[in-house]
PDB file of N, CA and C in Angstrom:
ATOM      1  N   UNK A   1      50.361  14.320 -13.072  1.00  0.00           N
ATOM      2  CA  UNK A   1      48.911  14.296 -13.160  1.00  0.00           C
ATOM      3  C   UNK A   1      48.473  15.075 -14.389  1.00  0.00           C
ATOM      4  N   UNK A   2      47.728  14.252 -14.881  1.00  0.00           N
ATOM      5  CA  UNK A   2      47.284  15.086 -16.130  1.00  0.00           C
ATOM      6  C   UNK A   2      45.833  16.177 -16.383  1.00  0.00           C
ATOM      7  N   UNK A   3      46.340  17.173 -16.582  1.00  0.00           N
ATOM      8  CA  UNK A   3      44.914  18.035 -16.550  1.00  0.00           C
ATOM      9  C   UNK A   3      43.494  18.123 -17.705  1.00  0.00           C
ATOM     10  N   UNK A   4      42.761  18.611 -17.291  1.00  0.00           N
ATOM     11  CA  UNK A   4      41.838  18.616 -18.573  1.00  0.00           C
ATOM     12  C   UNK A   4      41.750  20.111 -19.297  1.00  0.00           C
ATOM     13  N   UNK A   5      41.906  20.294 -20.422  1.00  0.00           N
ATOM     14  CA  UNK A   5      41.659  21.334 -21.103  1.00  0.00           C
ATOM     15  C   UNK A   5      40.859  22.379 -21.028  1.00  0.00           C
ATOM     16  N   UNK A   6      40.959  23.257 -21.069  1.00  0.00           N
ATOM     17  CA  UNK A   6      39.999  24.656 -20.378  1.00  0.00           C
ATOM     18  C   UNK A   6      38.825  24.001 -21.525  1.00  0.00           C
ATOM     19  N   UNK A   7      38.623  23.627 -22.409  1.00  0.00           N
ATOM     20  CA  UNK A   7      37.741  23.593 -23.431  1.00  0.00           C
ATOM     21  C   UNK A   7      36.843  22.436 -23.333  1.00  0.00           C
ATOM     22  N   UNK A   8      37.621  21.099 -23.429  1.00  0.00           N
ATOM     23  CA  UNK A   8      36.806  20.226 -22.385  1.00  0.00           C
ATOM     24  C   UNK A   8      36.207  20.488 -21.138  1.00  0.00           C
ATOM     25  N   UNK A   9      36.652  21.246 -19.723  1.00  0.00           N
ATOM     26  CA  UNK A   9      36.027  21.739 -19.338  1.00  0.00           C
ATOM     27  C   UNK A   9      34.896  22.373 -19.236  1.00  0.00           C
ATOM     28  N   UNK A  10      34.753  23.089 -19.863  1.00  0.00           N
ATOM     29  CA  UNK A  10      33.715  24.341 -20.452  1.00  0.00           C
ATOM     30  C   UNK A  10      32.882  23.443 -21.059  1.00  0.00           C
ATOM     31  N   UNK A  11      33.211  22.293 -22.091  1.00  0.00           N
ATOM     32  CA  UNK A  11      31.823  21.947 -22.396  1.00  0.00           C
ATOM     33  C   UNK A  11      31.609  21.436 -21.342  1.00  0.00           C
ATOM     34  N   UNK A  12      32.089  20.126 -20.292  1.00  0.00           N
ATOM     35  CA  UNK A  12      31.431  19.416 -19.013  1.00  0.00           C
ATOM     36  C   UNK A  12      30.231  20.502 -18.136  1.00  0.00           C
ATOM     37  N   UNK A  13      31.210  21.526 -18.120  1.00  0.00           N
ATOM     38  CA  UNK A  13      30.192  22.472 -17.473  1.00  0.00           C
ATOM     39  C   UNK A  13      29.010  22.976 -18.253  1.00  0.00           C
ATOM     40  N   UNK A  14      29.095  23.468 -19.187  1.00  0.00           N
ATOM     41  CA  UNK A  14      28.163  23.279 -20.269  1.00  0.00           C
ATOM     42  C   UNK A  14      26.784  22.059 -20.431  1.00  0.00           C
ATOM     43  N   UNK A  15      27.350  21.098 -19.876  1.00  0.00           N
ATOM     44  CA  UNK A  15      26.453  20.167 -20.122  1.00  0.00           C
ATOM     45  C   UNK A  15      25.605  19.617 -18.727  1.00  0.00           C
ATOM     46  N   UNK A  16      26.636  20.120 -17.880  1.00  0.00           N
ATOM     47  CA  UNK A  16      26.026  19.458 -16.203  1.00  0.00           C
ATOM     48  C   UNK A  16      25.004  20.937 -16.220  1.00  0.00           C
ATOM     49  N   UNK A  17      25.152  22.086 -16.409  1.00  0.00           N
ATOM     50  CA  UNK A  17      24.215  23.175 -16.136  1.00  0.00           C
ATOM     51  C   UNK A  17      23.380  23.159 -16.949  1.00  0.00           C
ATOM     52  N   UNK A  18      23.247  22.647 -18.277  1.00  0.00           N
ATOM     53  CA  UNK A  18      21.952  22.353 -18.995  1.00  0.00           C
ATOM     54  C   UNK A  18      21.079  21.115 -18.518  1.00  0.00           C
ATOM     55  N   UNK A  19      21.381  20.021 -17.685  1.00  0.00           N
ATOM     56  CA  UNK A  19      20.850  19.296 -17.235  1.00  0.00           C
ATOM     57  C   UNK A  19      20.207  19.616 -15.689  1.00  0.00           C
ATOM     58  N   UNK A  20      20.888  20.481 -15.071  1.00  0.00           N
ATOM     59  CA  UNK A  20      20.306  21.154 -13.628  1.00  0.00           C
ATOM     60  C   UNK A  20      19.463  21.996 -14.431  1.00  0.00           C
ATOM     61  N   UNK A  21      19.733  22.744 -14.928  1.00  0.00           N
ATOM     62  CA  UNK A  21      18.171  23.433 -15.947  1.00  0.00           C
ATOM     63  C   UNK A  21      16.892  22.806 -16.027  1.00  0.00           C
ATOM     64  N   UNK A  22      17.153  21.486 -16.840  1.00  0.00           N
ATOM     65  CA  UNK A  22      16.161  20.730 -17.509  1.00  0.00           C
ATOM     66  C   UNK A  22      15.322  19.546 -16.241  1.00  0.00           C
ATOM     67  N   UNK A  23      16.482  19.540 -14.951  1.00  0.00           N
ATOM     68  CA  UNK A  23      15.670  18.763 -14.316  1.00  0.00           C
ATOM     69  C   UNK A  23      15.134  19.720 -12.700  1.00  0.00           C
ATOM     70  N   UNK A  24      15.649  20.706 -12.634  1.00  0.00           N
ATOM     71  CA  UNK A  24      14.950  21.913 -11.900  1.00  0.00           C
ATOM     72  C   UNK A  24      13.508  22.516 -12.596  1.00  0.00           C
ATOM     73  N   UNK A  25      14.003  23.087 -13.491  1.00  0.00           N
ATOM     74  CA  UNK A  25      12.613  23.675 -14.435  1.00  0.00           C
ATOM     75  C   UNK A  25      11.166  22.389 -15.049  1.00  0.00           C
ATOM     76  N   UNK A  26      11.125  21.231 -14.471  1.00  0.00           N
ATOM     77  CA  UNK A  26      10.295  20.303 -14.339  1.00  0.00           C
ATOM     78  C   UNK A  26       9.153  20.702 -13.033  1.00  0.00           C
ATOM     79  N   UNK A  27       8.310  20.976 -14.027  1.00  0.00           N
ATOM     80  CA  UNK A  27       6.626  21.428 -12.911  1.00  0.00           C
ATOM     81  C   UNK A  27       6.598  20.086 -12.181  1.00  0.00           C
ATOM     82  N   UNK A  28       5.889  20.854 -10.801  1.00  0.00           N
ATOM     83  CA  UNK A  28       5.085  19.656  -9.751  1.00  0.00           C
ATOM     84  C   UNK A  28       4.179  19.252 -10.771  1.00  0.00           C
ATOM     85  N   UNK A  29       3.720  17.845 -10.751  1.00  0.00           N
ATOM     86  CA  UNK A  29       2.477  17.258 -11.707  1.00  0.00           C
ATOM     87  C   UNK A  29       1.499  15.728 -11.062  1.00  0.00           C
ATOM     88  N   UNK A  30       0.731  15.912 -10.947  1.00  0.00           N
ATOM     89  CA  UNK A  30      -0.397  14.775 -10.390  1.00  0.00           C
ATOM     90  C   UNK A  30       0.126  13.836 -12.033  1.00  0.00           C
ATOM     91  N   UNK A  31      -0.262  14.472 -13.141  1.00  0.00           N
ATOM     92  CA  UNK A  31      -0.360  13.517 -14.319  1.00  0.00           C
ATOM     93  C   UNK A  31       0.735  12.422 -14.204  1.00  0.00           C
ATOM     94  N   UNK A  32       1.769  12.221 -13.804  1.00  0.00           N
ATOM     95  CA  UNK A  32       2.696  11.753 -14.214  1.00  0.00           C
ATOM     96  C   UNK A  32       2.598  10.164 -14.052  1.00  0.00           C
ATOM     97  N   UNK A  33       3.464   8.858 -13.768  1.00  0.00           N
ATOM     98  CA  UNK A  33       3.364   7.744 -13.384  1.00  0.00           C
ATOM     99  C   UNK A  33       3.591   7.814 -11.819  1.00  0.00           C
ATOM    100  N   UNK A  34       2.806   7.349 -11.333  1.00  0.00           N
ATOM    101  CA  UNK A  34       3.398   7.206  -9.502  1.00  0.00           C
ATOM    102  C   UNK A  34       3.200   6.137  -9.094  1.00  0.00           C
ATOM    103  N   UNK A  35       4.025   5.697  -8.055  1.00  0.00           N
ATOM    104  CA  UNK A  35       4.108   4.460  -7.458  1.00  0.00           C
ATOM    105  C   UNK A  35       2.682   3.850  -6.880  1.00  0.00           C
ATOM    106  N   UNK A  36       2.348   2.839  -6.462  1.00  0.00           N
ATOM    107  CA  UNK A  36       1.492   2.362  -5.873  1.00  0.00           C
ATOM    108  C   UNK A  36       0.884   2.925  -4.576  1.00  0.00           C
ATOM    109  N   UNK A  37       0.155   3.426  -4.712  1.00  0.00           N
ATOM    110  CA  UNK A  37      -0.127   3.902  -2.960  1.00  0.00           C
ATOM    111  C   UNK A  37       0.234   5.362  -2.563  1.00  0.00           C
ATOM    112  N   UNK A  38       1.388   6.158  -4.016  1.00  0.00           N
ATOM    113  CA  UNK A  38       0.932   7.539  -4.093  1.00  0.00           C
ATOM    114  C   UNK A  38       0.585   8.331  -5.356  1.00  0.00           C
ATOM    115  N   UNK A  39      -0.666   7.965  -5.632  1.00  0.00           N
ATOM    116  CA  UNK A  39      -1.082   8.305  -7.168  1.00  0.00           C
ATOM    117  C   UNK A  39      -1.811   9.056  -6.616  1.00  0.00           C
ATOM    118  N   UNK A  40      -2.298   9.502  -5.653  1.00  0.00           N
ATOM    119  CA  UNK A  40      -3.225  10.690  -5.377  1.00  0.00           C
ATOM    120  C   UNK A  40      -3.093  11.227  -3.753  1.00  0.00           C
ATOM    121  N   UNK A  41      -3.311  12.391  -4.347  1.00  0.00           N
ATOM    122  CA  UNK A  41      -3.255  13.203  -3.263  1.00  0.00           C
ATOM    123  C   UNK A  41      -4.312  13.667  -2.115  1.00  0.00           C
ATOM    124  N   UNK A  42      -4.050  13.205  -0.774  1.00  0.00           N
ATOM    125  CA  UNK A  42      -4.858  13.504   0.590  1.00  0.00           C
ATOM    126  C   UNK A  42      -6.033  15.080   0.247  1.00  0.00           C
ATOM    127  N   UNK A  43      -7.175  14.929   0.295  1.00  0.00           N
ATOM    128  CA  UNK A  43      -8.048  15.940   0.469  1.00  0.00           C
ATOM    129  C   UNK A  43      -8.533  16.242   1.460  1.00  0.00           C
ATOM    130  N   UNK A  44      -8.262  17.342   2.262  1.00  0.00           N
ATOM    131  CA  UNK A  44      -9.495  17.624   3.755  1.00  0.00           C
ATOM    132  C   UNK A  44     -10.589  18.887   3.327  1.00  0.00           C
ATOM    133  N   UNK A  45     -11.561  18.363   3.873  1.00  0.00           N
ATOM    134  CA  UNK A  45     -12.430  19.513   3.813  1.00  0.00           C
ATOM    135  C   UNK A  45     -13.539  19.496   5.078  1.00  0.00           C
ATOM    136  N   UNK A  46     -13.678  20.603   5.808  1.00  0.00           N
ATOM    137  CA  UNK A  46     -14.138  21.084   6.417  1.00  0.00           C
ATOM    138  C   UNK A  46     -15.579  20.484   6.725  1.00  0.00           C
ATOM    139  N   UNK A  47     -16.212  19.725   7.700  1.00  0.00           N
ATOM    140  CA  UNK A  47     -17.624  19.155   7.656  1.00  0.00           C
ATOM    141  C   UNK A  47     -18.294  19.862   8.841  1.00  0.00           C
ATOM    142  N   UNK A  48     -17.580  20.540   9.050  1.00  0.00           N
ATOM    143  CA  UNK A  48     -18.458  20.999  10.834  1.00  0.00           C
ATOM    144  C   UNK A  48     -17.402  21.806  11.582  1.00  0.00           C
ATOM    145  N   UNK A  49     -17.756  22.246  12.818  1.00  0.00           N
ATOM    146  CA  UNK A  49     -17.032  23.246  13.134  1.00  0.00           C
ATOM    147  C   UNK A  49     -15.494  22.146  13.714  1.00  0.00           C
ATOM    148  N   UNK A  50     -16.021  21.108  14.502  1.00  0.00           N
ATOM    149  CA  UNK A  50     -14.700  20.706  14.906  1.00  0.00           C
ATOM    150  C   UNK A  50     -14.507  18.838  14.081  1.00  0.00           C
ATOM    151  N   UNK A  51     -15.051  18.999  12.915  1.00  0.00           N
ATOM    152  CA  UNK A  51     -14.995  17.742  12.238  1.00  0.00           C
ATOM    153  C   UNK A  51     -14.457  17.972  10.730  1.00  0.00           C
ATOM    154  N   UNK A  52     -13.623  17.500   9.719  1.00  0.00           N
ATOM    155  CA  UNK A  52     -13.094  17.673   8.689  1.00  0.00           C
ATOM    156  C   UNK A  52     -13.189  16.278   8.035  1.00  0.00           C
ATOM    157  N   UNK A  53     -13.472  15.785   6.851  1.00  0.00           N
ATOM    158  CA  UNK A  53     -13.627  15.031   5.733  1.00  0.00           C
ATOM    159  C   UNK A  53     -12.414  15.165   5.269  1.00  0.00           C
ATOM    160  N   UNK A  54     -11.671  13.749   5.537  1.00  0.00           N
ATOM    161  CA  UNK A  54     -10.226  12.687   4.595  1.00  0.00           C
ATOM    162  C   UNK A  54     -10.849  12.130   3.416  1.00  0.00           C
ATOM    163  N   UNK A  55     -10.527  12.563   2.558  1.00  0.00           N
ATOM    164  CA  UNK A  55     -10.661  11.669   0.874  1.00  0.00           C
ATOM    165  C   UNK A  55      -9.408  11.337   0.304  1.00  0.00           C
ATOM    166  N   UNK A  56      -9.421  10.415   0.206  1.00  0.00           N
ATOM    167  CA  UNK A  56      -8.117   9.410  -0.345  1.00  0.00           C
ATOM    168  C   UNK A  56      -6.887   9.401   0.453  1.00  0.00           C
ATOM    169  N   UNK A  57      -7.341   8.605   1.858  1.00  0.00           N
ATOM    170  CA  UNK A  57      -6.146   8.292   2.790  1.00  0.00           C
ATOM    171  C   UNK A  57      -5.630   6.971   1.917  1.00  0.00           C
ATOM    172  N   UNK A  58      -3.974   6.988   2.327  1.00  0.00           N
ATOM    173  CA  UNK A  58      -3.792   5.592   2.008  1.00  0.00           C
ATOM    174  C   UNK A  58      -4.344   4.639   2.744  1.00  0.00           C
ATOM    175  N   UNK A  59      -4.511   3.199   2.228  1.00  0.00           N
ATOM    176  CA  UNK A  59      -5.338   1.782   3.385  1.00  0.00           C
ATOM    177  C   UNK A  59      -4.312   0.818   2.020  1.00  0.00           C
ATOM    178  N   UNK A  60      -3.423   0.698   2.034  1.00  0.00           N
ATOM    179  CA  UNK A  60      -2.542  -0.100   1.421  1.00  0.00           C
ATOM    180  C   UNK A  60      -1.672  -0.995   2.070  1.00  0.00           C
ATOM    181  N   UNK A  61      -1.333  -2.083   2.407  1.00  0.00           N
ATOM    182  CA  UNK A  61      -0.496  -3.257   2.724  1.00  0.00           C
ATOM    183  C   UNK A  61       0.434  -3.731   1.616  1.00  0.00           C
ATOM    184  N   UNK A  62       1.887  -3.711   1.936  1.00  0.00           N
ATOM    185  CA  UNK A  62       2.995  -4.181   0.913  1.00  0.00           C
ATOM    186  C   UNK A  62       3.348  -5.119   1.111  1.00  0.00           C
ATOM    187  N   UNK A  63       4.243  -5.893   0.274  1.00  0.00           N
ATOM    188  CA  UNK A  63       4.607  -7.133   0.315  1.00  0.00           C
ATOM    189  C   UNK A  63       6.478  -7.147   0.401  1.00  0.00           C
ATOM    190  N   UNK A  64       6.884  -7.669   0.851  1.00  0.00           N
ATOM    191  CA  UNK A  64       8.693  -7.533   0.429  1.00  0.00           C
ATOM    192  C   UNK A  64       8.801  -7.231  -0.566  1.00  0.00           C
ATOM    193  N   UNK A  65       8.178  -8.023  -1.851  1.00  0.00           N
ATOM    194  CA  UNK A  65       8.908  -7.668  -3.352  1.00  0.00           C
ATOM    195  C   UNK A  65       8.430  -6.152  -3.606  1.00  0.00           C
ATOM    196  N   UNK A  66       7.816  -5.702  -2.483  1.00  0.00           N
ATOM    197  CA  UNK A  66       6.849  -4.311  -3.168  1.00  0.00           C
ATOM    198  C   UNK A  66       5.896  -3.722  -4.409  1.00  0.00           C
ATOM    199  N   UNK A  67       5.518  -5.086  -4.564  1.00  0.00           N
ATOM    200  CA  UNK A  67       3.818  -4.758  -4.730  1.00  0.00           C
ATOM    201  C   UNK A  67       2.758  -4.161  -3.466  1.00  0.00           C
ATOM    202  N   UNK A  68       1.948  -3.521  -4.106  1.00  0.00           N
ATOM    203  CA  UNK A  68       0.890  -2.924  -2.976  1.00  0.00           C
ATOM    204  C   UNK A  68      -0.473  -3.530  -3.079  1.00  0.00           C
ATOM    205  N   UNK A  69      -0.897  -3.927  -1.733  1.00  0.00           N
ATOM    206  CA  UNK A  69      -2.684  -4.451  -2.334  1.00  0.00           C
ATOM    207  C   UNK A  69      -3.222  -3.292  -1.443  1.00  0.00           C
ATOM    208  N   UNK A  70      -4.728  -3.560  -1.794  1.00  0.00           N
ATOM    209  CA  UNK A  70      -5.660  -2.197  -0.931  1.00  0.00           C
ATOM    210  C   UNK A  70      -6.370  -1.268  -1.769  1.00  0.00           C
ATOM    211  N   UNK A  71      -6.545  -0.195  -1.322  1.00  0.00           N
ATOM    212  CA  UNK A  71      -6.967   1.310  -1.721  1.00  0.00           C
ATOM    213  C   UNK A  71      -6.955   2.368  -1.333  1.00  0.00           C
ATOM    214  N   UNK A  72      -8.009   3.346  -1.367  1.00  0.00           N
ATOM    215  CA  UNK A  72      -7.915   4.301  -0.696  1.00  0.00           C
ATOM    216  C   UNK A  72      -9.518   4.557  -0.231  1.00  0.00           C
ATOM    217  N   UNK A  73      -9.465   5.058   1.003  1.00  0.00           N
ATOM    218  CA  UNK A  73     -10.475   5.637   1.738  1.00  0.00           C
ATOM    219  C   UNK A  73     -11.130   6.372   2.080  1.00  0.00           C
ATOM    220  N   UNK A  74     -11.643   7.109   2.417  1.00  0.00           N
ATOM    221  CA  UNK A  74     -12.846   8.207   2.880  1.00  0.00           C
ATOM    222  C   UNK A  74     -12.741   8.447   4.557  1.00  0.00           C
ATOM    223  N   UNK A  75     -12.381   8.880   5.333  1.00  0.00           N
ATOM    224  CA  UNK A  75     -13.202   9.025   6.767  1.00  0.00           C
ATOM    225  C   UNK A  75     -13.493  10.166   6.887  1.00  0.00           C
ATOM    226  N   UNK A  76     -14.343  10.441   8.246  1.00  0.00           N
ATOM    227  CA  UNK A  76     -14.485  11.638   9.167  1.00  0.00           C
ATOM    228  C   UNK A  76     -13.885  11.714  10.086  1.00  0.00           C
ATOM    229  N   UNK A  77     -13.045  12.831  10.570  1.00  0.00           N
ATOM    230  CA  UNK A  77     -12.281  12.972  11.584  1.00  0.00           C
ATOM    231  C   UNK A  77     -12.834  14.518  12.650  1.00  0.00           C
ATOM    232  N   UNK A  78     -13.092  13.811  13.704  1.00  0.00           N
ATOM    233  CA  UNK A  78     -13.577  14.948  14.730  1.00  0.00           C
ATOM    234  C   UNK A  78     -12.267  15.255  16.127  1.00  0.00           C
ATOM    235  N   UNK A  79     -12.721  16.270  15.883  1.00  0.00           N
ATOM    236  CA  UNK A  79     -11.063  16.825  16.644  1.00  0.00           C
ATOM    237  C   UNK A  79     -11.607  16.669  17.966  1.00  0.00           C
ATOM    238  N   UNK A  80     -12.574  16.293  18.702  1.00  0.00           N
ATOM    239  CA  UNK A  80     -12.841  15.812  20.211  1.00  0.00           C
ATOM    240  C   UNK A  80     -12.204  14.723  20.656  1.00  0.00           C
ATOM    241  N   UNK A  81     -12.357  13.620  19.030  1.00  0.00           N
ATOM    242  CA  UNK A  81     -12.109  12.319  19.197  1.00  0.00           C
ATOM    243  C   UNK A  81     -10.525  12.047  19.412  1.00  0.00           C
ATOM    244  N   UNK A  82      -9.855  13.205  19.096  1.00  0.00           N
ATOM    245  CA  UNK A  82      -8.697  12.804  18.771  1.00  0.00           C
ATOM    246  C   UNK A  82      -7.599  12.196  19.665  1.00  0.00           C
ATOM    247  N   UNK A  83      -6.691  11.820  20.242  1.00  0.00           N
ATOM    248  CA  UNK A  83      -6.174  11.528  20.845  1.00  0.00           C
ATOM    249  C   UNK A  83      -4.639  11.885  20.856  1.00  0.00           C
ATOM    250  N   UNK A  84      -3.831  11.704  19.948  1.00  0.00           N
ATOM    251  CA  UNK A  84      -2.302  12.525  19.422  1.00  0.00           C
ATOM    252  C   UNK A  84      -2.606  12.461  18.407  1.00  0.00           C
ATOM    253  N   UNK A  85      -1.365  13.455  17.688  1.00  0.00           N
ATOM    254  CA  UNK A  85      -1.288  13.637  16.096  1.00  0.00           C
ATOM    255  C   UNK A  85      -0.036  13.693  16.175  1.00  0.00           C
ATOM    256  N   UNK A  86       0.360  12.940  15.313  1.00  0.00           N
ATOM    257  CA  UNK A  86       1.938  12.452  14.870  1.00  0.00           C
ATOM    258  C   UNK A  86       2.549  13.699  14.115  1.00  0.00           C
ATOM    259  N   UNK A  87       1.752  14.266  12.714  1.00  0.00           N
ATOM    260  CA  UNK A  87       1.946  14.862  12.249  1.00  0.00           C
ATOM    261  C   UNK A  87       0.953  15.912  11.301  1.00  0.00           C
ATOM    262  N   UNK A  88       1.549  17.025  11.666  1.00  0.00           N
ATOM    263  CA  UNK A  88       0.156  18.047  10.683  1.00  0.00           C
ATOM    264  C   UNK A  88       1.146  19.232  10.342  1.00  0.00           C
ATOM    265  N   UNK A  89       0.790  19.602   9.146  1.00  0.00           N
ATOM    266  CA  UNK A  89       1.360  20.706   8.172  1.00  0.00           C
ATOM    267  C   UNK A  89       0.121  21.151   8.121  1.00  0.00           C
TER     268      UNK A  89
END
C-alpha cells in the first residue's frame, strides 16, 4: 500500500481547513438568493393581549418539477381560537 507524503498531506490539510474557515465564517443573510417560498422571513407581533399578527406566512402550492405558485400572507391569530400547535420556538 502506498502512502502519501507528510508534505502532500499537510497541504490536503491545509486546504480542507481553509475551506471549513471560509464556509463556517459565512454570516446568516436575508440578502442572498433563496428558494421559492423561503425568501422571507415569518414576523409576529403582538396585537392584543391574547392575539398576535403573522406577516409573511407561507400560502404556496408546488408542483413535482418544483416550481412554486402563490404568496405570502398576513393573518391574525388569537390564542382562544386555537386548537393544537404543531410547533412553536
Amino acid at each position: 500500500m502506498r502512502t502519501v507524503p507528510h508534505k502532500t498531506g499537510a497541504i490536503i490539510a491545509i486546504i480542507l481547513f481553509a475551506l471549513a474557515i471560509g464556509i463556517a465564517g459565512r454570516a446568516p443573510s436575508d440578502e442572498r438568493d433563496w428558494e421559492t417560498g423561503l425568501a422571507r422571513a415569518p414576523v409576529f407581533n403582538a396585537a392584543g393581549e391574547n392575539e398576535w399578527t403573522l406577516r409573511n406566512m407561507r400560502a404556496f402550492e408546488f408542483t413535482p418539477n418544483g416550481s412554486g405558485k402563490g404568496g405570502w400572507r398576513d393573518t391574525v391569530i388569537n390564542a382562544d381560537d386555537l386548537e393544537t400547535v404543531w410547533f412553536f420556538v
